[in-house]
Protein backbone atom coordinates (compact mmCIF):
# COMPACT_ATOMS: atom_id res chain seq x y z
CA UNK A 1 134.19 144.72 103.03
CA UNK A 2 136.76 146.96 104.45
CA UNK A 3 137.36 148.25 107.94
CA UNK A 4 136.98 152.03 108.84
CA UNK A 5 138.92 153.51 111.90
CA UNK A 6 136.80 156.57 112.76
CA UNK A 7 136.55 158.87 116.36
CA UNK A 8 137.07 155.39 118.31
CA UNK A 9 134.76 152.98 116.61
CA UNK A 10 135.27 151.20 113.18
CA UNK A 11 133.22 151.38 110.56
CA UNK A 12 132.90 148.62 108.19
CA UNK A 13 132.53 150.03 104.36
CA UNK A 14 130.81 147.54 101.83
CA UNK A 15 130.49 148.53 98.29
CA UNK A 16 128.85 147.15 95.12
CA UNK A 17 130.66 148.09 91.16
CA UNK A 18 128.50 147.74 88.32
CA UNK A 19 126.77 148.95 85.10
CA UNK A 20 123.72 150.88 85.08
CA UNK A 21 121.34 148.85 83.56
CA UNK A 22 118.23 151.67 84.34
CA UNK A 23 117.93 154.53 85.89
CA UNK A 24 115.34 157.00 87.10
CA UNK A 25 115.42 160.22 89.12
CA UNK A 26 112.31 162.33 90.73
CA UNK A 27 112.15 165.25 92.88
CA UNK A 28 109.52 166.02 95.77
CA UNK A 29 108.72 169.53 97.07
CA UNK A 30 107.98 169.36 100.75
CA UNK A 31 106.06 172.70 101.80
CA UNK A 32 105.44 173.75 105.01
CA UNK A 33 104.34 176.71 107.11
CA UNK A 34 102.44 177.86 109.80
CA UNK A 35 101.52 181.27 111.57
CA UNK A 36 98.77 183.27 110.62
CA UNK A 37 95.56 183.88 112.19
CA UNK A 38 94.09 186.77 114.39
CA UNK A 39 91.72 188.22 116.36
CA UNK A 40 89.78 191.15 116.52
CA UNK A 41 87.96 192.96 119.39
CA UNK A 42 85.71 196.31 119.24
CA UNK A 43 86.94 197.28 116.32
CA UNK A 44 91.01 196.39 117.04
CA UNK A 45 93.27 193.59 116.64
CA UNK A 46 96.01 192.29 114.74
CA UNK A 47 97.65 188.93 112.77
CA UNK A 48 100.23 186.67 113.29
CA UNK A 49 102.86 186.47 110.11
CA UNK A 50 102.93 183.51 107.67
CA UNK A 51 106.03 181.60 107.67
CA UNK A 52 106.53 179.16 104.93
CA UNK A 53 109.52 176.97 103.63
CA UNK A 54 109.57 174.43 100.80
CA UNK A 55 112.50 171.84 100.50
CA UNK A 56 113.18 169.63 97.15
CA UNK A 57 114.41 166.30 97.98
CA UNK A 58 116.12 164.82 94.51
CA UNK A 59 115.19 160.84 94.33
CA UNK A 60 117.55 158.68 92.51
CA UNK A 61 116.76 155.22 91.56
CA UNK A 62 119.36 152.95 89.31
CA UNK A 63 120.34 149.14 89.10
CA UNK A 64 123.72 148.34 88.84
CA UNK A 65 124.84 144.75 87.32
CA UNK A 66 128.22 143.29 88.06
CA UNK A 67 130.83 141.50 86.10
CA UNK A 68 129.48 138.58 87.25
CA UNK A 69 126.01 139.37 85.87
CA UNK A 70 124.74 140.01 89.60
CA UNK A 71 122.14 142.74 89.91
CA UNK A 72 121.64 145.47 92.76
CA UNK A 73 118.72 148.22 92.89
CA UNK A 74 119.31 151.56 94.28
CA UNK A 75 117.21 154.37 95.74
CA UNK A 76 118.73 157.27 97.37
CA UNK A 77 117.65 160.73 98.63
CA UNK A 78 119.76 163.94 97.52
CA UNK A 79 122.36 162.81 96.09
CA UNK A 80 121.62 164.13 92.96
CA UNK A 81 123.92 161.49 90.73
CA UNK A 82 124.76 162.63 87.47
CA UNK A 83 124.91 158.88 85.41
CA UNK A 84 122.90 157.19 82.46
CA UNK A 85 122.84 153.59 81.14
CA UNK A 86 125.94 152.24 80.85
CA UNK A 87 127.86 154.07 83.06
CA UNK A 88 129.78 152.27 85.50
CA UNK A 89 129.22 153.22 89.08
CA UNK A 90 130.12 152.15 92.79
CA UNK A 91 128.25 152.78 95.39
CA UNK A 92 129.91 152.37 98.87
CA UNK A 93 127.44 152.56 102.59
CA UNK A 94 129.05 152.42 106.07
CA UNK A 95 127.53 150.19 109.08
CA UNK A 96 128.78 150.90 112.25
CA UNK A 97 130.72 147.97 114.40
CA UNK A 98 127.50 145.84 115.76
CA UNK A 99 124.94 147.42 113.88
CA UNK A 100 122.51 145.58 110.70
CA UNK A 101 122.24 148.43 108.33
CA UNK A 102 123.89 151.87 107.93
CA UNK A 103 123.35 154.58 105.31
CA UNK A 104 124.61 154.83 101.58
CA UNK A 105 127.41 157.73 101.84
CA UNK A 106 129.38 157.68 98.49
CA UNK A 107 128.31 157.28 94.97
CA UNK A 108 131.30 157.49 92.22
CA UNK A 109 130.48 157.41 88.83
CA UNK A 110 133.57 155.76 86.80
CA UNK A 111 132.56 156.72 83.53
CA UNK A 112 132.35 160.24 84.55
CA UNK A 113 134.86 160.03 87.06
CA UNK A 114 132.22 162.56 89.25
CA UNK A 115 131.87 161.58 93.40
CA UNK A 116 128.96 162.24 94.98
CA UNK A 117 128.46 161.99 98.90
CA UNK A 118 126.13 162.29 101.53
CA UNK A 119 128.07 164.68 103.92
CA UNK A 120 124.77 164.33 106.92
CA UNK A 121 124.76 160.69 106.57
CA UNK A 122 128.77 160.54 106.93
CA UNK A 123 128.38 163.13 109.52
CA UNK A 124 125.92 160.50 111.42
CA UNK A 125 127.96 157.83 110.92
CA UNK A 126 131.31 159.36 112.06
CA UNK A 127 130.08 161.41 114.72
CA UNK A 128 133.04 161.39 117.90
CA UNK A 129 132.30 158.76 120.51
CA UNK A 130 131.05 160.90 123.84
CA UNK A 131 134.66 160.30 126.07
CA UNK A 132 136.38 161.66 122.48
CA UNK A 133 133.99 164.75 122.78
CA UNK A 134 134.60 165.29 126.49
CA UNK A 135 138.27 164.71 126.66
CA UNK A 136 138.55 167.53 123.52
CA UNK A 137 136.02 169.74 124.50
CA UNK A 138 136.79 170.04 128.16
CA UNK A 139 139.87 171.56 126.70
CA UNK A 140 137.95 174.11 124.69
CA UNK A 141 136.02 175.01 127.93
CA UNK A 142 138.78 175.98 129.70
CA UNK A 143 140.45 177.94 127.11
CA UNK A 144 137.32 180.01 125.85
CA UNK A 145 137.08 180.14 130.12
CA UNK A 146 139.99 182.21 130.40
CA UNK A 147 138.51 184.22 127.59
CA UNK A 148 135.29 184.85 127.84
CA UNK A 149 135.08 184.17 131.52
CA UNK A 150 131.50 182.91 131.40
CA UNK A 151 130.79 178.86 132.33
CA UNK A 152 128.44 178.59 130.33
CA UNK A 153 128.82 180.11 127.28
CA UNK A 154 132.05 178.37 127.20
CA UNK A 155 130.74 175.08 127.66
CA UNK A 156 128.14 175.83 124.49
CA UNK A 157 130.37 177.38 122.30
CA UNK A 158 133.79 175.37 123.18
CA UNK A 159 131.49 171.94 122.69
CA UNK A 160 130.16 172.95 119.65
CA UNK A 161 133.17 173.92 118.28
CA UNK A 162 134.95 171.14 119.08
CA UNK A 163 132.48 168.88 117.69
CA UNK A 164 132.62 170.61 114.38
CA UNK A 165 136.35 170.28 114.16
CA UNK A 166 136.28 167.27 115.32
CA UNK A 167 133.66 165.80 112.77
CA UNK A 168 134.63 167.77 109.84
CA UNK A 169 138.56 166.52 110.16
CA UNK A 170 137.04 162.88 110.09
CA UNK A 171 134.96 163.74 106.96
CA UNK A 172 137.40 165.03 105.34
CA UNK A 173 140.57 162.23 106.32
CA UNK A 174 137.40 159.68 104.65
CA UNK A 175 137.10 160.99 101.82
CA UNK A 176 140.38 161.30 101.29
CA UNK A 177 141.09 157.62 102.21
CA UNK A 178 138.97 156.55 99.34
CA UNK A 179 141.30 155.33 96.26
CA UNK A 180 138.23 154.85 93.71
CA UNK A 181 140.33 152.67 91.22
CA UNK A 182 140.66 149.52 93.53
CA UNK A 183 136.67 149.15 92.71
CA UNK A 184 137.36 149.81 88.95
């Protein structure tokens, strides 16, 4: 286990290295829509549009075995890992400080030498702790303020912007934090 600094809280990273002993992958479609109907009345009327919107979620199932002939099953959602038997892979998930569980957020395959992450689960779990978010975007306020002139669209846009910064800076210091050949 290994400790995570991260907008004000830490993070504690576990990981498991091993061999792929199987592996499996599946993908779902997920359709959905709505819309449609009508009416009609002496003669006139009229119809509502059809919207519809199919997702593919990729399913990835593997077991891993250690060097010490310990055995770990994986199933993940769209990560889309590119590995086959043999391959040597570690798979590292983040729990936050107090928490039980936390989500799987980096696969790297050795053998390949390919990293795959979960960008909305690291998102999740690195999001800025709310005094972080005010202190920074209370600053964007009052500059986009002085800009735009309008309260309110400041507050939306300067928040959301600093959030994004803010997130995407943390993201990106993670990942490149990670030194994949200490789990070799």
């Amino acid at each position: 286990m290994k400790t995570y600094q991260a907008s004000g809280k830490e993070i504690q990273l576990y990981n498991f290295t091993g061999i792929v002993a199987e592996t499996g992958k599946n993908m779902e479609t997920i359709v959905s829509g709505g819309g449609g109907g009508g009416y009609s009345y002496q003669g006139t009327g009229g119809t509502a549009p059809v919207s519809i919107r199919s997702r593919t979620v990729v399913h990835d199932q593997f077991f891993l075995v250690d060097a010490k002939g310990n055995e770990m099953s994986f199933q993940l959602q769209d990560f889309n890992i590119a590995c086959r038997r043999d391959n040597k892979l570690t798979v590292i998930w983040g729990i936050k400080k107090g928490k039980d569980k936390g989500p799987y957020i980096i696969v790297h395959n050795h053998s390949t030498n390919s990293t795959f992450y979960d960008d909305k689960s690291m998102a999740r779990l690195f999001r800025p702790s709310p005094l972080l978010l005010f202190g920074g975007g209370l600053l964007a306020i009052i500059i986009l303020w002085n800009i735009i002139g309008g309260w309110i669209l400041a507050i939306a846009i300067g928040g959301l912007i600093y959030y994004e910064i803010t997130l995407r800076k943390q993201i990106k210091a993670f990942k490149n934090s990670i030194d994949f050949t200490e789990f070799a």
